[in-house]
PDB file of N, CA and C in Angstrom:
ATOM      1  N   UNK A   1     -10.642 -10.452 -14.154  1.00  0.00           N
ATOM      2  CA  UNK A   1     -10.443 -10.901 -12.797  1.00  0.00           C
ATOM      3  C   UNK A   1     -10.398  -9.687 -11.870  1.00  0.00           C
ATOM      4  N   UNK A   2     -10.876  -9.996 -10.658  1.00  0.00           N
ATOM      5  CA  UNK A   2     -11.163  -8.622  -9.726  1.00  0.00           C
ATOM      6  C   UNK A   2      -9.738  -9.470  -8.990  1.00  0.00           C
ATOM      7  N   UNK A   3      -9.097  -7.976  -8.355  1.00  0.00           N
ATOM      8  CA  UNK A   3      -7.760  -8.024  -7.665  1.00  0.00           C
ATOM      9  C   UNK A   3      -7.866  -6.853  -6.478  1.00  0.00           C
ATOM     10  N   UNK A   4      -7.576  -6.967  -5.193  1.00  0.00           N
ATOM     11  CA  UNK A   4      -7.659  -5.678  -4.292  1.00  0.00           C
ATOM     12  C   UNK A   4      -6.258  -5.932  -3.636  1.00  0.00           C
ATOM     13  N   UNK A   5      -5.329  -4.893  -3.780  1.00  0.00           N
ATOM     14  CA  UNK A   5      -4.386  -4.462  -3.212  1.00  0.00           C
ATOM     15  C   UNK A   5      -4.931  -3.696  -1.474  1.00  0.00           C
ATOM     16  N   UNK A   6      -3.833  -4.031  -0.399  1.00  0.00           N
ATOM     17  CA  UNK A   6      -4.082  -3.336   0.479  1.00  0.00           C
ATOM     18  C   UNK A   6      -2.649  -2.836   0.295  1.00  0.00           C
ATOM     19  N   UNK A   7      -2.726  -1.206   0.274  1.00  0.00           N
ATOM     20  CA  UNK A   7      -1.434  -0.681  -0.215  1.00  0.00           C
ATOM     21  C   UNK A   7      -0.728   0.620   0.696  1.00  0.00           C
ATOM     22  N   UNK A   8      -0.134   0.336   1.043  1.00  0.00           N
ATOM     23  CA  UNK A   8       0.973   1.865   1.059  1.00  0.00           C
ATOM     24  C   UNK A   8       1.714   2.304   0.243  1.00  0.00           C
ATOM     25  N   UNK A   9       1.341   3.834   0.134  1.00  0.00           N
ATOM     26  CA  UNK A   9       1.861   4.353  -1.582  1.00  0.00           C
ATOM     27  C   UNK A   9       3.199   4.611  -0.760  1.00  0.00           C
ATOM     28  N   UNK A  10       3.382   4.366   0.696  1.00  0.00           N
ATOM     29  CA  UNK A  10       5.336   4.837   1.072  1.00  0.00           C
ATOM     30  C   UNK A  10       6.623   3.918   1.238  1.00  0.00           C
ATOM     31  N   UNK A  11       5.598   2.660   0.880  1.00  0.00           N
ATOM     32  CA  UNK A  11       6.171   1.609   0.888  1.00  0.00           C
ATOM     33  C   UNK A  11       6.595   1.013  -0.820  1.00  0.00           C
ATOM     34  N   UNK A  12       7.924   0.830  -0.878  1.00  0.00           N
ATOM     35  CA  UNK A  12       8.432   0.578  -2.416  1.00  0.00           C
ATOM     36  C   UNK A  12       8.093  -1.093  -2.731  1.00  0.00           C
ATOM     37  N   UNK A  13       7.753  -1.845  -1.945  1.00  0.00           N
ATOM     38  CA  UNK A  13       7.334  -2.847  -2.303  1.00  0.00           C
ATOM     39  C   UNK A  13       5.724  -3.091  -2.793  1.00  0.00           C
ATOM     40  N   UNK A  14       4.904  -2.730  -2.045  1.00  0.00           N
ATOM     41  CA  UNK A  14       3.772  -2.122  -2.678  1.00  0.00           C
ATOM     42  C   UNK A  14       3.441  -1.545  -3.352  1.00  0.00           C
ATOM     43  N   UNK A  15       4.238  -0.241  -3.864  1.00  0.00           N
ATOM     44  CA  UNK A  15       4.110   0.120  -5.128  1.00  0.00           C
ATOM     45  C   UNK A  15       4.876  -0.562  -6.421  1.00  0.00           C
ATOM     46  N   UNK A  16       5.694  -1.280  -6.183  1.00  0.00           N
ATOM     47  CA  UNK A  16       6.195  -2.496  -6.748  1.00  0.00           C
ATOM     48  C   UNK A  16       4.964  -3.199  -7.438  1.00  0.00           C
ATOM     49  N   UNK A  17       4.366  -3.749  -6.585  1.00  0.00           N
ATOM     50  CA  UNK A  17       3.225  -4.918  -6.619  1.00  0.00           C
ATOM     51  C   UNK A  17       1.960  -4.237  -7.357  1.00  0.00           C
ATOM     52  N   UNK A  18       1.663  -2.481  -7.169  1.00  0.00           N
ATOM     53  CA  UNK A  18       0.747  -2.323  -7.393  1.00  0.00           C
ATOM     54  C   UNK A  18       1.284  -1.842  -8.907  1.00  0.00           C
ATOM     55  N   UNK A  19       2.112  -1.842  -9.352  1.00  0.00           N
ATOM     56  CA  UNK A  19       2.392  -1.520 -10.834  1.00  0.00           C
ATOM     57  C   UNK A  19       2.355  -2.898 -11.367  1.00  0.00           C
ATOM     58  N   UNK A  20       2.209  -3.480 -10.928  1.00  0.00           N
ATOM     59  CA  UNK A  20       2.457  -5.236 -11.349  1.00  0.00           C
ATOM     60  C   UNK A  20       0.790  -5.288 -11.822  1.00  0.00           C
ATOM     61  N   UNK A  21      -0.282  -5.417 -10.704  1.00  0.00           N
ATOM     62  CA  UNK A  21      -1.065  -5.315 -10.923  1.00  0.00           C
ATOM     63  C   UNK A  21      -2.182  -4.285 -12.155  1.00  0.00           C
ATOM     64  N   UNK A  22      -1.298  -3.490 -11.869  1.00  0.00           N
ATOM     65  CA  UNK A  22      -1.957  -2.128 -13.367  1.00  0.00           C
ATOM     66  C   UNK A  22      -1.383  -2.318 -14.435  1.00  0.00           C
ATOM     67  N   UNK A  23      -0.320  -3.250 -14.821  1.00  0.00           N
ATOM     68  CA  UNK A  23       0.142  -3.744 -16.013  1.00  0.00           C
ATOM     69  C   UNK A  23      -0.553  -5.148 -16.426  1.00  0.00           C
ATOM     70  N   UNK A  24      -0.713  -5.596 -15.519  1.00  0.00           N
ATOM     71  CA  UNK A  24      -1.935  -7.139 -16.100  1.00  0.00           C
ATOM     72  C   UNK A  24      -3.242  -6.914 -16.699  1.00  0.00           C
ATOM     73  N   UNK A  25      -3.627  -7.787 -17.945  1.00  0.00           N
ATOM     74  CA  UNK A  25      -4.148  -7.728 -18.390  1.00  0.00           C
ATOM     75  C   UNK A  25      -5.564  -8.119 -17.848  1.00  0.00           C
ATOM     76  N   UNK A  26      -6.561  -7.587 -18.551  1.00  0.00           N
ATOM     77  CA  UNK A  26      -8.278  -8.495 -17.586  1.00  0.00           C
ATOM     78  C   UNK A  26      -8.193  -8.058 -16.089  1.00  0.00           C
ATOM     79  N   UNK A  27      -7.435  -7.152 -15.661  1.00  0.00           N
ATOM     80  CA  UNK A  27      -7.405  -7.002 -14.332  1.00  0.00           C
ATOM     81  C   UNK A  27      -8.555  -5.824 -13.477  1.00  0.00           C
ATOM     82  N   UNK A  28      -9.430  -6.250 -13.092  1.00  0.00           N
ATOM     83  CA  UNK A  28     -10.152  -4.669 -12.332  1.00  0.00           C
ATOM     84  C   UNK A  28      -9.887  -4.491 -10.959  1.00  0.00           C
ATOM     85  N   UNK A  29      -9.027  -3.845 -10.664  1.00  0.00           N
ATOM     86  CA  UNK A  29      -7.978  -3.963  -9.607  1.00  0.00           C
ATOM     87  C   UNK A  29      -8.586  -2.538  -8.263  1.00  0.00           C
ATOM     88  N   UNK A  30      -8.842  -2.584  -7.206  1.00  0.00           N
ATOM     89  CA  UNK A  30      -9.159  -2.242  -6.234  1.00  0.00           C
ATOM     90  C   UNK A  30      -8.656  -1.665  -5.218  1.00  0.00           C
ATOM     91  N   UNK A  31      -8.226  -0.814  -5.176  1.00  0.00           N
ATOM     92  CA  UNK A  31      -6.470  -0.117  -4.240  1.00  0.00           C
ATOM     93  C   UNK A  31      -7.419   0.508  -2.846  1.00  0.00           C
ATOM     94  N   UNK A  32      -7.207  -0.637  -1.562  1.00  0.00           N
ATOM     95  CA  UNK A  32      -7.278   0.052  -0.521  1.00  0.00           C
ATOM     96  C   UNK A  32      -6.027   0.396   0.563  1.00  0.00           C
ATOM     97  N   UNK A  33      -6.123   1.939   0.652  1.00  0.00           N
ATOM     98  CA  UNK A  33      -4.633   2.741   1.254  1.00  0.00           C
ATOM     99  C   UNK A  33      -4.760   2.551   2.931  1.00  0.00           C
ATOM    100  N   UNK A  34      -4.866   1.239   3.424  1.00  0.00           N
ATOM    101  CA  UNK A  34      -4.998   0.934   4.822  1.00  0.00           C
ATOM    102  C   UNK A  34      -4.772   1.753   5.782  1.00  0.00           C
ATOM    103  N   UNK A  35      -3.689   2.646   5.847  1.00  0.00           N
ATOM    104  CA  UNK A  35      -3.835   3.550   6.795  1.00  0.00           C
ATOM    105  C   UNK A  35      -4.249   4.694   6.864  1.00  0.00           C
ATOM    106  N   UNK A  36      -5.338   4.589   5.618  1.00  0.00           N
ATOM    107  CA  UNK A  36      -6.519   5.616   5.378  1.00  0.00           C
ATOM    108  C   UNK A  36      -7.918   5.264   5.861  1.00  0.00           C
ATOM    109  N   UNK A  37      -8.030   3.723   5.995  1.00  0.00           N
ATOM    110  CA  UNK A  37      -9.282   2.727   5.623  1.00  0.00           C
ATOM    111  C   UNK A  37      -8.352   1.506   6.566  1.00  0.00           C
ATOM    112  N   UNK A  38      -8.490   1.604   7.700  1.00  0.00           N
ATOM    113  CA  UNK A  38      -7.784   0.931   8.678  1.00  0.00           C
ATOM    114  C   UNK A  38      -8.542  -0.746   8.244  1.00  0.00           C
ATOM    115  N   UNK A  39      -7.820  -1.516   8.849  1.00  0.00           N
ATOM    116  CA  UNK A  39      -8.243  -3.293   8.656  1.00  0.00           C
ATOM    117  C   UNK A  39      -9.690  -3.428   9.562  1.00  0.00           C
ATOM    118  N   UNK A  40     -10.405  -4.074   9.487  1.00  0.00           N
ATOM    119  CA  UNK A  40     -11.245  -4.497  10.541  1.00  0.00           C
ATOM    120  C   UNK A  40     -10.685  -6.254  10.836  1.00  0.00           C
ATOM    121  N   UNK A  41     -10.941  -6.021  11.923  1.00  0.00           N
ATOM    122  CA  UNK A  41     -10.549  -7.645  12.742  1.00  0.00           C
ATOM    123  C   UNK A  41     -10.612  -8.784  11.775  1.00  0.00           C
ATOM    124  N   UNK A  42     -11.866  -8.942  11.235  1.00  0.00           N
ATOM    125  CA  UNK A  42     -12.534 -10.062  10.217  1.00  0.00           C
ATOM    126  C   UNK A  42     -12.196 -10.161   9.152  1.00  0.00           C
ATOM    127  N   UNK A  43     -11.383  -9.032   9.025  1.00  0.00           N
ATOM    128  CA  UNK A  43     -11.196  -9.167   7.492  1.00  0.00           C
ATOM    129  C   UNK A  43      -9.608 -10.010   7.490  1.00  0.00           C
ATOM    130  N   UNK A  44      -8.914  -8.829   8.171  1.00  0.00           N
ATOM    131  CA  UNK A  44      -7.335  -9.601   8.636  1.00  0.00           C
ATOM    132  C   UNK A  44      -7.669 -11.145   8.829  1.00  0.00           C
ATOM    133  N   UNK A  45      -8.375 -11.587   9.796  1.00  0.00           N
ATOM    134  CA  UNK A  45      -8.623 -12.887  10.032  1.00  0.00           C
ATOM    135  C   UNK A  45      -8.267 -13.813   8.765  1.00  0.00           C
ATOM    136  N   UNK A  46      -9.273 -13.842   8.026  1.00  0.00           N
ATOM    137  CA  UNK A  46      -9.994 -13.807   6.396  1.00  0.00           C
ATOM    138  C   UNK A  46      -8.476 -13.677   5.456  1.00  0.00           C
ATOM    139  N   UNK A  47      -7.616 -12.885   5.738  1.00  0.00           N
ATOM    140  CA  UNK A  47      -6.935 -12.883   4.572  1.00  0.00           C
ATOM    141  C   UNK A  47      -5.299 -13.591   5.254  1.00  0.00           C
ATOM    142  N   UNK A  48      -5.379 -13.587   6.726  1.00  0.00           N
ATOM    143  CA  UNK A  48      -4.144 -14.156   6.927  1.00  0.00           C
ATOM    144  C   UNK A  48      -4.686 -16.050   6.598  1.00  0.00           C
ATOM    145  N   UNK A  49      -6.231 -16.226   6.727  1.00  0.00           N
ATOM    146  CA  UNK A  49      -6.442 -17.769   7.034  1.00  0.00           C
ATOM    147  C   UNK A  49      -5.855 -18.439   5.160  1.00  0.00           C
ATOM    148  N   UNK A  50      -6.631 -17.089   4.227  1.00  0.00           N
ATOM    149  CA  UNK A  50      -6.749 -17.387   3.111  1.00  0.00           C
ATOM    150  C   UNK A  50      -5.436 -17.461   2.562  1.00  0.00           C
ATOM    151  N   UNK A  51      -4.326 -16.774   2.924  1.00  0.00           N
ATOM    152  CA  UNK A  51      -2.897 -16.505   2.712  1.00  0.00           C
ATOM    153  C   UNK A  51      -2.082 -17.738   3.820  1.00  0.00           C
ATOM    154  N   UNK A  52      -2.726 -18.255   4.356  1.00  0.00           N
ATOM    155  CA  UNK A  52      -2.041 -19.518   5.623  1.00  0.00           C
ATOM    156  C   UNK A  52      -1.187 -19.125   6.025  1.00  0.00           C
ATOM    157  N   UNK A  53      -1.431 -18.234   6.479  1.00  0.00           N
ATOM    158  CA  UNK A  53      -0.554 -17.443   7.921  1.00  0.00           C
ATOM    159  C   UNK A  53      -1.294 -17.150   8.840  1.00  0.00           C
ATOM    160  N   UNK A  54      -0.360 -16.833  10.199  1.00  0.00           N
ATOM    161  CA  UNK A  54      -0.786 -16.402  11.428  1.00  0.00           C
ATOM    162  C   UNK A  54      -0.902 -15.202  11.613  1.00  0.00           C
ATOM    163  N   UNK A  55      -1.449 -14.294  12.438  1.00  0.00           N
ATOM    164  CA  UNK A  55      -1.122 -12.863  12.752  1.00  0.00           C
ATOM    165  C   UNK A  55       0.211 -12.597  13.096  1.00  0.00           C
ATOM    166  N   UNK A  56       1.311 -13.700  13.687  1.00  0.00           N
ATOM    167  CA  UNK A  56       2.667 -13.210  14.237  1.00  0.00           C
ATOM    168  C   UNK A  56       3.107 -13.376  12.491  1.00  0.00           C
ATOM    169  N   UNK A  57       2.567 -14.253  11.791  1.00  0.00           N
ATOM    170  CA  UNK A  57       3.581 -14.427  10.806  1.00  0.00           C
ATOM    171  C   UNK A  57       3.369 -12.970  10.026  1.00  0.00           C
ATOM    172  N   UNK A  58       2.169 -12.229   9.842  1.00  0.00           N
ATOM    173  CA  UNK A  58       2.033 -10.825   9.238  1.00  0.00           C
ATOM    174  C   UNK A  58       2.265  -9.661   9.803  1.00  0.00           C
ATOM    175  N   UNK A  59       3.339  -9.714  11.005  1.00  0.00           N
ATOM    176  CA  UNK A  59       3.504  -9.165  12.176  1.00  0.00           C
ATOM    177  C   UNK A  59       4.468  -7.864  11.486  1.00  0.00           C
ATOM    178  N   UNK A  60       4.942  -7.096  11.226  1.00  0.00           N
ATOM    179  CA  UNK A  60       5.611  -6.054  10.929  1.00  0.00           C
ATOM    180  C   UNK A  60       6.625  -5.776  12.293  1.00  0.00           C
ATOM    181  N   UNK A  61       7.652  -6.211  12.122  1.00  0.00           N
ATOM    182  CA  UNK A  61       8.102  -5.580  13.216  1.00  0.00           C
ATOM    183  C   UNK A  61       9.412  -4.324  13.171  1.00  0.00           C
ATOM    184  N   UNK A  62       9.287  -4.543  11.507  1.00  0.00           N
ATOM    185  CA  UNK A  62      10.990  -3.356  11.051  1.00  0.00           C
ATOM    186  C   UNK A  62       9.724  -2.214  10.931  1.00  0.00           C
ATOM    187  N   UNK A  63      10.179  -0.912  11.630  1.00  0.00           N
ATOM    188  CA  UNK A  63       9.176   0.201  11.273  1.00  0.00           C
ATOM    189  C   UNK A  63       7.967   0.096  12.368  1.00  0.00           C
ATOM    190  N   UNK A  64       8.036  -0.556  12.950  1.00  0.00           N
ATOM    191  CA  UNK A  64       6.339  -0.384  13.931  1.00  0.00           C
ATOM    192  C   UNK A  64       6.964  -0.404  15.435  1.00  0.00           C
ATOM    193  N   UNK A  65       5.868  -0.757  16.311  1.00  0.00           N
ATOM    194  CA  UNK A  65       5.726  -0.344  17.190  1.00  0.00           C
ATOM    195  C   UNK A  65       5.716  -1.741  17.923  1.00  0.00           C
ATOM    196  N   UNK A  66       5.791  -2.552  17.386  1.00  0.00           N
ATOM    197  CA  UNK A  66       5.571  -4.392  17.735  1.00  0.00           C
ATOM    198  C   UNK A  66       6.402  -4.795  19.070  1.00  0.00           C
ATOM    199  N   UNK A  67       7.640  -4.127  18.970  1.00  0.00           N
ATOM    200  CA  UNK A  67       8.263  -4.452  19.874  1.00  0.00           C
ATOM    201  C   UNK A  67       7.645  -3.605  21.311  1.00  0.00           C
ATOM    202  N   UNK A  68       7.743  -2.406  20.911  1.00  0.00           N
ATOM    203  CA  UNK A  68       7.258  -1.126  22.095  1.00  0.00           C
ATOM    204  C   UNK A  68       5.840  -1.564  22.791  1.00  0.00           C
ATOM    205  N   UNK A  69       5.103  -2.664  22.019  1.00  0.00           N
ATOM    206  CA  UNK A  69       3.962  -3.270  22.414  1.00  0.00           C
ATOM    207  C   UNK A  69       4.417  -4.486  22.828  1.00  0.00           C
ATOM    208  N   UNK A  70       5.101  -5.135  22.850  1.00  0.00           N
ATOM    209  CA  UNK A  70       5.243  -6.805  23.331  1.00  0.00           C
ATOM    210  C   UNK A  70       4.927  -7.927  22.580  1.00  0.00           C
ATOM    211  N   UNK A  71       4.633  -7.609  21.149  1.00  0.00           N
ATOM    212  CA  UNK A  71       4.180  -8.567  20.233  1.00  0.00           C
ATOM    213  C   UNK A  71       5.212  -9.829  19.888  1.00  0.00           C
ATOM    214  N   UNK A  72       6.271  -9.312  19.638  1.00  0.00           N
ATOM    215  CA  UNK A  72       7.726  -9.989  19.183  1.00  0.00           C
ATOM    216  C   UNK A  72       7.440 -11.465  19.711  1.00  0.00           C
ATOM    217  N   UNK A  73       7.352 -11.364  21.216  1.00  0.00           N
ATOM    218  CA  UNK A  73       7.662 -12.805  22.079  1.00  0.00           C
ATOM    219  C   UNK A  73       6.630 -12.677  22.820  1.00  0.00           C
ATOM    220  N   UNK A  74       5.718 -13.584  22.717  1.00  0.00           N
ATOM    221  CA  UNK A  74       4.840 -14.405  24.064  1.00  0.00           C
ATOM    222  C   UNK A  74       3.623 -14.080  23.703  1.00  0.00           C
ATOM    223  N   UNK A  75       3.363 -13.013  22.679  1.00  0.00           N
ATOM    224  CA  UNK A  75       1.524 -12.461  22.251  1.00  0.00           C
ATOM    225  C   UNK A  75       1.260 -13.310  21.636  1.00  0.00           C
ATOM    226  N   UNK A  76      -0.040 -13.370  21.979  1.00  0.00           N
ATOM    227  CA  UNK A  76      -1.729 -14.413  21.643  1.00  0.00           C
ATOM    228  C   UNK A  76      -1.624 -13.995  19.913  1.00  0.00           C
ATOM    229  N   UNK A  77      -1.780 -14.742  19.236  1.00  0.00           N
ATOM    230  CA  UNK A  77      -2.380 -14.253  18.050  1.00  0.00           C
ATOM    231  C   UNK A  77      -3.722 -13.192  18.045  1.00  0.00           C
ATOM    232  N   UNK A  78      -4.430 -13.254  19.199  1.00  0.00           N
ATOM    233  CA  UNK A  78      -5.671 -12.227  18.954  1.00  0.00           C
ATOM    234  C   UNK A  78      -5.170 -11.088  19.341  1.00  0.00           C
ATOM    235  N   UNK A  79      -4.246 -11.378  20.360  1.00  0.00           N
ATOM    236  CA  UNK A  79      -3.563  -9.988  21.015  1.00  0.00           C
ATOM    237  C   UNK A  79      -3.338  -9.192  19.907  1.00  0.00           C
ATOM    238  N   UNK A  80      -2.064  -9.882  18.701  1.00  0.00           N
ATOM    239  CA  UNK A  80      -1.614  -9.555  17.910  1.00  0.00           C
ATOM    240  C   UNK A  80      -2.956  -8.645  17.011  1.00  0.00           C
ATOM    241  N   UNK A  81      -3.409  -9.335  16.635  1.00  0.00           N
ATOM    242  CA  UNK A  81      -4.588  -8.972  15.653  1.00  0.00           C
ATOM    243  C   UNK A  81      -5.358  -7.790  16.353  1.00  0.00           C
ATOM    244  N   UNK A  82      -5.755  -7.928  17.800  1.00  0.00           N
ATOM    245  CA  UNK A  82      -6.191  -6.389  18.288  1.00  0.00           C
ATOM    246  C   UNK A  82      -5.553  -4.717  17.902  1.00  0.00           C
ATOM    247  N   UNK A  83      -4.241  -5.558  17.534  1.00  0.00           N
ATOM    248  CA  UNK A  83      -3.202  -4.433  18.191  1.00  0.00           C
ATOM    249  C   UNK A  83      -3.044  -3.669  16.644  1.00  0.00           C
ATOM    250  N   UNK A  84      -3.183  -4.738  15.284  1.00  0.00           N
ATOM    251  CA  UNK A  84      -3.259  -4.780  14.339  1.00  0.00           C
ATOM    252  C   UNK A  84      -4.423  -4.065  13.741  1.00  0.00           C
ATOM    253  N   UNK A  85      -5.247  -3.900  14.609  1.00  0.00           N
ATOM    254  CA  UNK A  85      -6.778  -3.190  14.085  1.00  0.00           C
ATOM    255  C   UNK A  85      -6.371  -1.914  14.593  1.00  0.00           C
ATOM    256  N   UNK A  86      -6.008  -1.390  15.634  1.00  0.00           N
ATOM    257  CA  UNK A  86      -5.712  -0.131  16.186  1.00  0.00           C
ATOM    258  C   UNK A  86      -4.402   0.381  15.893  1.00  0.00           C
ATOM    259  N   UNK A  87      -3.275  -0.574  14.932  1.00  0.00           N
ATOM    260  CA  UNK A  87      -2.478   0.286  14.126  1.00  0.00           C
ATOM    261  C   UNK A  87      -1.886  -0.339  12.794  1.00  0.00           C
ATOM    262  N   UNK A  88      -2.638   0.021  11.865  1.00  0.00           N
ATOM    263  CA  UNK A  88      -2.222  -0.793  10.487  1.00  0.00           C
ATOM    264  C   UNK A  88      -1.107  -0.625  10.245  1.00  0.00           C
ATOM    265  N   UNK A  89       0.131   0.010  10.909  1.00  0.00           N
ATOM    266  CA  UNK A  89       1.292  -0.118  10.399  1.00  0.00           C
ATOM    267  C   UNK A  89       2.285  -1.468  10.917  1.00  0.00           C
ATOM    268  N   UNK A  90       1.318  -2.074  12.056  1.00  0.00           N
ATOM    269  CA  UNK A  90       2.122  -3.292  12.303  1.00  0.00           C
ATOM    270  C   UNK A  90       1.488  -4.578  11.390  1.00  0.00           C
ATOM    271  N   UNK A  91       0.846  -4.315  10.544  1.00  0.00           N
ATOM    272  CA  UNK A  91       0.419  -5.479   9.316  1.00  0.00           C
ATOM    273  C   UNK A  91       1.504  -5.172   8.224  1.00  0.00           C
ATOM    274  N   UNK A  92       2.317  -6.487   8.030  1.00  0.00           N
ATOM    275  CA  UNK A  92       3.599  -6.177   6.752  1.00  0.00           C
ATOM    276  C   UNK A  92       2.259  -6.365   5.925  1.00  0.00           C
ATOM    277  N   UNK A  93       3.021  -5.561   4.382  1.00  0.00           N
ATOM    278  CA  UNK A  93       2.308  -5.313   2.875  1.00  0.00           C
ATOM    279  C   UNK A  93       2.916  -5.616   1.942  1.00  0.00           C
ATOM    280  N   UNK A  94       2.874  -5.590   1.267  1.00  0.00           N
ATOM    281  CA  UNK A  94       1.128  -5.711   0.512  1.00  0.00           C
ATOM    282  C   UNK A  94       0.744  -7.184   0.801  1.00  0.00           C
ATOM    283  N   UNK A  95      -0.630  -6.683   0.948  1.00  0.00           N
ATOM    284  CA  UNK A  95      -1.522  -7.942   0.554  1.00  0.00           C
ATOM    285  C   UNK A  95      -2.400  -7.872  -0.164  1.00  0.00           C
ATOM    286  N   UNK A  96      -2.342  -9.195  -1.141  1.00  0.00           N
ATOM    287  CA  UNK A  96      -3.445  -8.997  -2.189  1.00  0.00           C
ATOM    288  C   UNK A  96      -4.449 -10.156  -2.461  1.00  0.00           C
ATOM    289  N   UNK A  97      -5.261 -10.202  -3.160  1.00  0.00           N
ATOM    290  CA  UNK A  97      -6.543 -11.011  -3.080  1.00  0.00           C
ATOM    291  C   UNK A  97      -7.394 -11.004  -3.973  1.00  0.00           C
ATOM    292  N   UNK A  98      -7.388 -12.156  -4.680  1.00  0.00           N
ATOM    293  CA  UNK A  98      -7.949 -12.500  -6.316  1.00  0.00           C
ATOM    294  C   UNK A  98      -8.970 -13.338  -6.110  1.00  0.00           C
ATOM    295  N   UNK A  99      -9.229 -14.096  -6.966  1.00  0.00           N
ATOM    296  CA  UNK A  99     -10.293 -15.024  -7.138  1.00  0.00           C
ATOM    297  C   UNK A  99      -9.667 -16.682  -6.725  1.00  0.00           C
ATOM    298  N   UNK A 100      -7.804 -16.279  -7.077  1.00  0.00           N
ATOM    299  CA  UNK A 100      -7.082 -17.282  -6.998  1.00  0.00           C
ATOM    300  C   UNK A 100      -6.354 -17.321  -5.536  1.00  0.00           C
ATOM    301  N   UNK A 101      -6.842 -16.478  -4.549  1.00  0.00           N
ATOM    302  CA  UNK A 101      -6.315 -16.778  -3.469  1.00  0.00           C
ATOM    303  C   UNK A 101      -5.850 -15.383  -2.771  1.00  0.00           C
ATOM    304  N   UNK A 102      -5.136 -15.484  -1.951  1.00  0.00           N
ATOM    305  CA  UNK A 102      -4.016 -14.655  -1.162  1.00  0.00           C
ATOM    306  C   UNK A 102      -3.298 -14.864  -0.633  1.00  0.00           C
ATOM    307  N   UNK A 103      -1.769 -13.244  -0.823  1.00  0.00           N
ATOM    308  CA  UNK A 103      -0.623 -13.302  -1.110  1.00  0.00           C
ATOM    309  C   UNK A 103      -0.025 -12.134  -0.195  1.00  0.00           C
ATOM    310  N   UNK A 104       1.166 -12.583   1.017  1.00  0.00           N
ATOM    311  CA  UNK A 104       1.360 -11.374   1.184  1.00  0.00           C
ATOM    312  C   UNK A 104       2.930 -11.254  -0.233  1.00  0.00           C
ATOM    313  N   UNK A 105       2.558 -10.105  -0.772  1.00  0.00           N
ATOM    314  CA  UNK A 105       3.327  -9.710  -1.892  1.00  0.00           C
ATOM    315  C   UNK A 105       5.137  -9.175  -1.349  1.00  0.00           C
ATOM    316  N   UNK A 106       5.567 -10.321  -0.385  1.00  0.00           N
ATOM    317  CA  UNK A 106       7.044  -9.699  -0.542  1.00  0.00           C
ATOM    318  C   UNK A 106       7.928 -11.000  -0.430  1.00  0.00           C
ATOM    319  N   UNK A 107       8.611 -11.297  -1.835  1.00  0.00           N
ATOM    320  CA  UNK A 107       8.648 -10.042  -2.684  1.00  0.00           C
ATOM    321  C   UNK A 107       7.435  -9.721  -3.798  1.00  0.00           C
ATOM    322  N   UNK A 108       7.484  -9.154  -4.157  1.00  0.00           N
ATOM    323  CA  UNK A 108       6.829  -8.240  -4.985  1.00  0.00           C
ATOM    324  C   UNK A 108       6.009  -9.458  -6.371  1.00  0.00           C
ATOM    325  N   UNK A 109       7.137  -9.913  -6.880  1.00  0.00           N
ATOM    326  CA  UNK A 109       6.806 -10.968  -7.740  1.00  0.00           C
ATOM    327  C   UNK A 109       5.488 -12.024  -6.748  1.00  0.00           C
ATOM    328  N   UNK A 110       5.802 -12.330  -5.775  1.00  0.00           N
ATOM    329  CA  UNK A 110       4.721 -13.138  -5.053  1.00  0.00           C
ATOM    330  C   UNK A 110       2.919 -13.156  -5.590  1.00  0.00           C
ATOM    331  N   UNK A 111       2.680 -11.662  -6.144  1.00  0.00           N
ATOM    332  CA  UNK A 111       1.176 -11.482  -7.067  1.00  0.00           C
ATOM    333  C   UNK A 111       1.320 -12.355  -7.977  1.00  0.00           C
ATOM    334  N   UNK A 112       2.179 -12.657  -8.893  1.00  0.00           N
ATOM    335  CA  UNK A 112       1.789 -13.648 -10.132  1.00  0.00           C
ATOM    336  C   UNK A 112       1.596 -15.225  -9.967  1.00  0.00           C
ATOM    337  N   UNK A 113       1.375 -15.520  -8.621  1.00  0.00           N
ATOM    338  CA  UNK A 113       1.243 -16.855  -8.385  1.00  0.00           C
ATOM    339  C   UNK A 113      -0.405 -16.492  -8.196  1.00  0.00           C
ATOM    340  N   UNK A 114      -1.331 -15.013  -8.292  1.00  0.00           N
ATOM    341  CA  UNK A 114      -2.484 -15.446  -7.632  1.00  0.00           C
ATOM    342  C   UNK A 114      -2.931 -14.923  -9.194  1.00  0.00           C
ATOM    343  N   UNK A 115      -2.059 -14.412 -10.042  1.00  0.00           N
ATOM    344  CA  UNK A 115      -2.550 -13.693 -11.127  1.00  0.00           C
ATOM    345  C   UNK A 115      -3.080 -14.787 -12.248  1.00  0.00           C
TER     346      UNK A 115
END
């Protein structure tokens, strides 16, 4: 089974998830370090629709800038998602993405429902 982590190696929940993933078996697993390899619009789209969430619901707001931007209360979901392309640290992580779906991974255990 193909698996792609979107990961921050500074984040302990993601590396949580991504040891989860390198311990499963049949797994060919795909590690992109997002704020190396920023989101594109379409893709976020794509993985919040596939994960049935909104952009506020993948909204990061402990650690970012969400508030200092106005996201918290009254932003558009596209707003959100603009703001999200020009700084991957307001997308919470991990997110991951199998054949069986997508997961944002917190907690951590949350991967073995797609595993």
């Amino acid at each position: 089974m193909q698996a792609t982590i979107w990961h921050n190696p500074n984040c302990g929940t993601s590396r949580k998830t991504l040891a989860i993933l390198e311990a499963a078996p049949d797994i060919t697993l795909t590690v992109i370090e997002y704020l190396r390899h920023p989101y594109k619009k379409e893709k976020l789209e794509q993985l919040f629709a596939d994960a049935g969430l909104t952009a506020r619901d993948a909204l990061r707001t402990r650690g970012s800038r969400a508030e200092e931007l106005g996201l918290i209360d009254g932003a558009t979901n596209d707003t959100i998602l603009d703001e999200m392309t020009s700084d991957p640290m307001l997308v919470e992580r991990p997110f991951v993405e199998t054949e069986k779906g997508v997961r944002l991974c917190r907690p951590q255990d949350k991967v073995l429902e797609i595993l």
